[in-house]
C-alpha atoms as a PDB file:
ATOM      1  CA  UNK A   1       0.000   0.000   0.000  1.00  0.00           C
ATOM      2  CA  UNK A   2       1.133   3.468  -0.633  1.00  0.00           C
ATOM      3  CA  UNK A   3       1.400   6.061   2.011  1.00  0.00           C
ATOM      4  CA  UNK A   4      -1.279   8.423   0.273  1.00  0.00           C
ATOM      5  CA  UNK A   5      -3.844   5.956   0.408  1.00  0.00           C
ATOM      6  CA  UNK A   6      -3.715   5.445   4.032  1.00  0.00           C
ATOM      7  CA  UNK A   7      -7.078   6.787   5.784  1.00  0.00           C
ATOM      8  CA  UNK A   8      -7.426   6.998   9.785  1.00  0.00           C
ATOM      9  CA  UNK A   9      -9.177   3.843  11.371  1.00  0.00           C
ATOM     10  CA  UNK A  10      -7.158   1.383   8.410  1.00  0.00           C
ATOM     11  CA  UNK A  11      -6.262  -1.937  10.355  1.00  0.00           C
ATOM     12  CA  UNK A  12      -3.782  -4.252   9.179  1.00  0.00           C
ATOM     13  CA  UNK A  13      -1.504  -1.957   6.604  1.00  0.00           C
ATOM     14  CA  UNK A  14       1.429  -2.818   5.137  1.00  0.00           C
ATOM     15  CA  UNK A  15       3.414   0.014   3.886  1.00  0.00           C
ATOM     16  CA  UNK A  16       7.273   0.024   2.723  1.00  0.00           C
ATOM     17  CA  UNK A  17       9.660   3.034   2.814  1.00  0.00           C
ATOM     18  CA  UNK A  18      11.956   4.734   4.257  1.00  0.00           C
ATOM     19  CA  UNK A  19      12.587   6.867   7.675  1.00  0.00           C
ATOM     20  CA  UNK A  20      13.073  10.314   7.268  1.00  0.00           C
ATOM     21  CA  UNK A  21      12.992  11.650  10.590  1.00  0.00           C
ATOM     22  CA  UNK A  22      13.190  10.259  14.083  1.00  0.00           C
ATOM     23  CA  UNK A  23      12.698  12.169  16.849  1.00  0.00           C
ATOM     24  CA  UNK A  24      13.796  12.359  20.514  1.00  0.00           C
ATOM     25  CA  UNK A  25      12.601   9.802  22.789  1.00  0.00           C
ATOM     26  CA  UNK A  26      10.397   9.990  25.518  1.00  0.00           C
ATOM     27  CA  UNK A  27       8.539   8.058  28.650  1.00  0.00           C
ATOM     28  CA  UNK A  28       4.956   8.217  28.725  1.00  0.00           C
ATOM     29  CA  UNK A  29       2.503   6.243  31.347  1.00  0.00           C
ATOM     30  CA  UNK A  30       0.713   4.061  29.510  1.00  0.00           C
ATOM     31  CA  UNK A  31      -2.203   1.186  30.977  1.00  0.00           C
ATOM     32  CA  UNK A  32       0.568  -0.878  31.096  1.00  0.00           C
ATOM     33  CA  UNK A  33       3.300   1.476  33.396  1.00  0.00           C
ATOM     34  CA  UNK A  34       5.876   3.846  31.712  1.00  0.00           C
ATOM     35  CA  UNK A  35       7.055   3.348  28.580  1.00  0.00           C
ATOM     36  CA  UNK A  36       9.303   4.891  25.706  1.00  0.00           C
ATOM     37  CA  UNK A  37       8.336   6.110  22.934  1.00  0.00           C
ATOM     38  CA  UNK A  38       9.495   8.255  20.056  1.00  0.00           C
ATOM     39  CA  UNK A  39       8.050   9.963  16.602  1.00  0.00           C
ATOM     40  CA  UNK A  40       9.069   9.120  13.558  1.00  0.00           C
ATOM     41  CA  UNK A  41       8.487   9.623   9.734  1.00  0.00           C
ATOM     42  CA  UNK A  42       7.650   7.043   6.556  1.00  0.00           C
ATOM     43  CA  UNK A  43       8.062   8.439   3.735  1.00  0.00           C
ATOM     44  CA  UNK A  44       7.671   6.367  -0.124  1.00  0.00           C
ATOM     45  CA  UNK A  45       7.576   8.175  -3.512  1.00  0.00           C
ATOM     46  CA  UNK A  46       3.517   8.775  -2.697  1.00  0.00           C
ATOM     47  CA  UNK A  47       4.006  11.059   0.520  1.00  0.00           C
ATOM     48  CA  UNK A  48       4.914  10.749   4.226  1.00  0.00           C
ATOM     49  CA  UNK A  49       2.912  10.218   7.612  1.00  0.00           C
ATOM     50  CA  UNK A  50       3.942  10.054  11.366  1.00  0.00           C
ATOM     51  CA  UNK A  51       4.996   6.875  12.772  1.00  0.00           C
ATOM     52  CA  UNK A  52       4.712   6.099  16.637  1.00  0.00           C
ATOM     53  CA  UNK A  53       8.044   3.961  17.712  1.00  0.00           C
ATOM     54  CA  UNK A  54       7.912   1.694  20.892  1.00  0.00           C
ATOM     55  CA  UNK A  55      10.362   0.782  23.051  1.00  0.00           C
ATOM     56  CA  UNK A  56      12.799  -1.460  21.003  1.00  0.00           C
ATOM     57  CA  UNK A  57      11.483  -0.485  17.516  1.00  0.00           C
ATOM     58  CA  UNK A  58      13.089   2.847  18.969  1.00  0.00           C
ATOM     59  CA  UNK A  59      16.730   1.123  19.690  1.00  0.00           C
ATOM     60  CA  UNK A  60      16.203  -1.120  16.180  1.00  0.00           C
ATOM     61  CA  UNK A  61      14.881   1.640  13.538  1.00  0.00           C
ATOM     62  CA  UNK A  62      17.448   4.777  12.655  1.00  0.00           C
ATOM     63  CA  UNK A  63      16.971   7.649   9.936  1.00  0.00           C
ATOM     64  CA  UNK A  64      17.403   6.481   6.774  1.00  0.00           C
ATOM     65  CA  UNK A  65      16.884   2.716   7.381  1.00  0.00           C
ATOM     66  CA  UNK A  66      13.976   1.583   4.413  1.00  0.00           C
ATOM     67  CA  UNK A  67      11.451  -0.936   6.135  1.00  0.00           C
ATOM     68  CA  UNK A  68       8.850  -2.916   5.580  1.00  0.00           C
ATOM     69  CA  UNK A  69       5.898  -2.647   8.116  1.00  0.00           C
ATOM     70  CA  UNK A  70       3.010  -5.077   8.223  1.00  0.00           C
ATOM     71  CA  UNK A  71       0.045  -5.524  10.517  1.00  0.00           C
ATOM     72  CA  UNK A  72       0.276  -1.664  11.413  1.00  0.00           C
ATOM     73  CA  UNK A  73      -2.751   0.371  12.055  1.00  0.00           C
ATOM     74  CA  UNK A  74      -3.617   4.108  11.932  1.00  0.00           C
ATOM     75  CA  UNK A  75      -5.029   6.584  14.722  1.00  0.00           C
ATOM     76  CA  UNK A  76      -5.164  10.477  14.774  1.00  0.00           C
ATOM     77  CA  UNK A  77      -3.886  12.122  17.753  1.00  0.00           C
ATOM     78  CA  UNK A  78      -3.329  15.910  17.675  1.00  0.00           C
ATOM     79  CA  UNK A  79      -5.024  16.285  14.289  1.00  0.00           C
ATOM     80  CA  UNK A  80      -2.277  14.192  12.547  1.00  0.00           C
ATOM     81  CA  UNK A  81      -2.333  10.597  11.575  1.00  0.00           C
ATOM     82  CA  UNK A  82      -0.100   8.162  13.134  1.00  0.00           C
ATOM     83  CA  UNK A  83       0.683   4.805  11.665  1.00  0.00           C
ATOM     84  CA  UNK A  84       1.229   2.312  14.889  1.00  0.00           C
ATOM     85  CA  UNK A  85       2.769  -1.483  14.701  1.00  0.00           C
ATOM     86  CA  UNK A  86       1.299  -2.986  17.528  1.00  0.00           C
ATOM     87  CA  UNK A  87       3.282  -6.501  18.944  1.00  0.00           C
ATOM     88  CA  UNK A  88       1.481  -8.448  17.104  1.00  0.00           C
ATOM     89  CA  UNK A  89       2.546  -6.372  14.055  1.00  0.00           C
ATOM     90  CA  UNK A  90       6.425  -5.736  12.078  1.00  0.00           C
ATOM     91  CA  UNK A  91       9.141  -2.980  11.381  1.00  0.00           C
ATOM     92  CA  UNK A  92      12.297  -4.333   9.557  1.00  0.00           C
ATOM     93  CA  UNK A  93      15.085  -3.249   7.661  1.00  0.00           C
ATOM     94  CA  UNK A  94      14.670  -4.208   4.346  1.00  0.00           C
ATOM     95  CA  UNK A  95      17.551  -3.631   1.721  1.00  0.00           C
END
């Protein structure tokens, strides 16, 4: 699937491309106790969109790496849309 045809409640996306940004990392309280998390941003020749990196997708993913992410599922927060890989979902480095 192509970024630009990504809509907010999708479930189950797979999307390849590459990271263009990551951003600083953070702890939030979650229901399941603090955790880390950090912004990032997918980008493919169709557009870009946010990406929400948890705790060892953070240590895993870097700026530049292209992935492939599967099972992934998009939410708006803050009037953007964030593309999420839950556990039962995949980020990896694809050459």
């Amino acid at each position: 699937m192509k970024i630009s045809e990504i809509r907010n409640g999708m479930r189950n996306i797979s999307v390849q491309g590459v990271i263009s940004e990551k951003g600083e990392e953070r702890n939030v309280m979650t229901r399941y106790g603090r955790r880390r998390v950090a912004d990032a941003v997918i980008k493919d020749d169709s557009g870009e969109m946010k990406l929400t990196l948890w705790e060892d997708q953070i240590d895993n993913i870097e700026e530049g790496d292209k992935v492939e992410i599967t099972g992934a599922y998009v939410r708006e927060f803050r009037n953007n849309l964030y593309l999420n890989v839950p556990r039962s979902g995949e980020i990896k480095k694809i050459e």
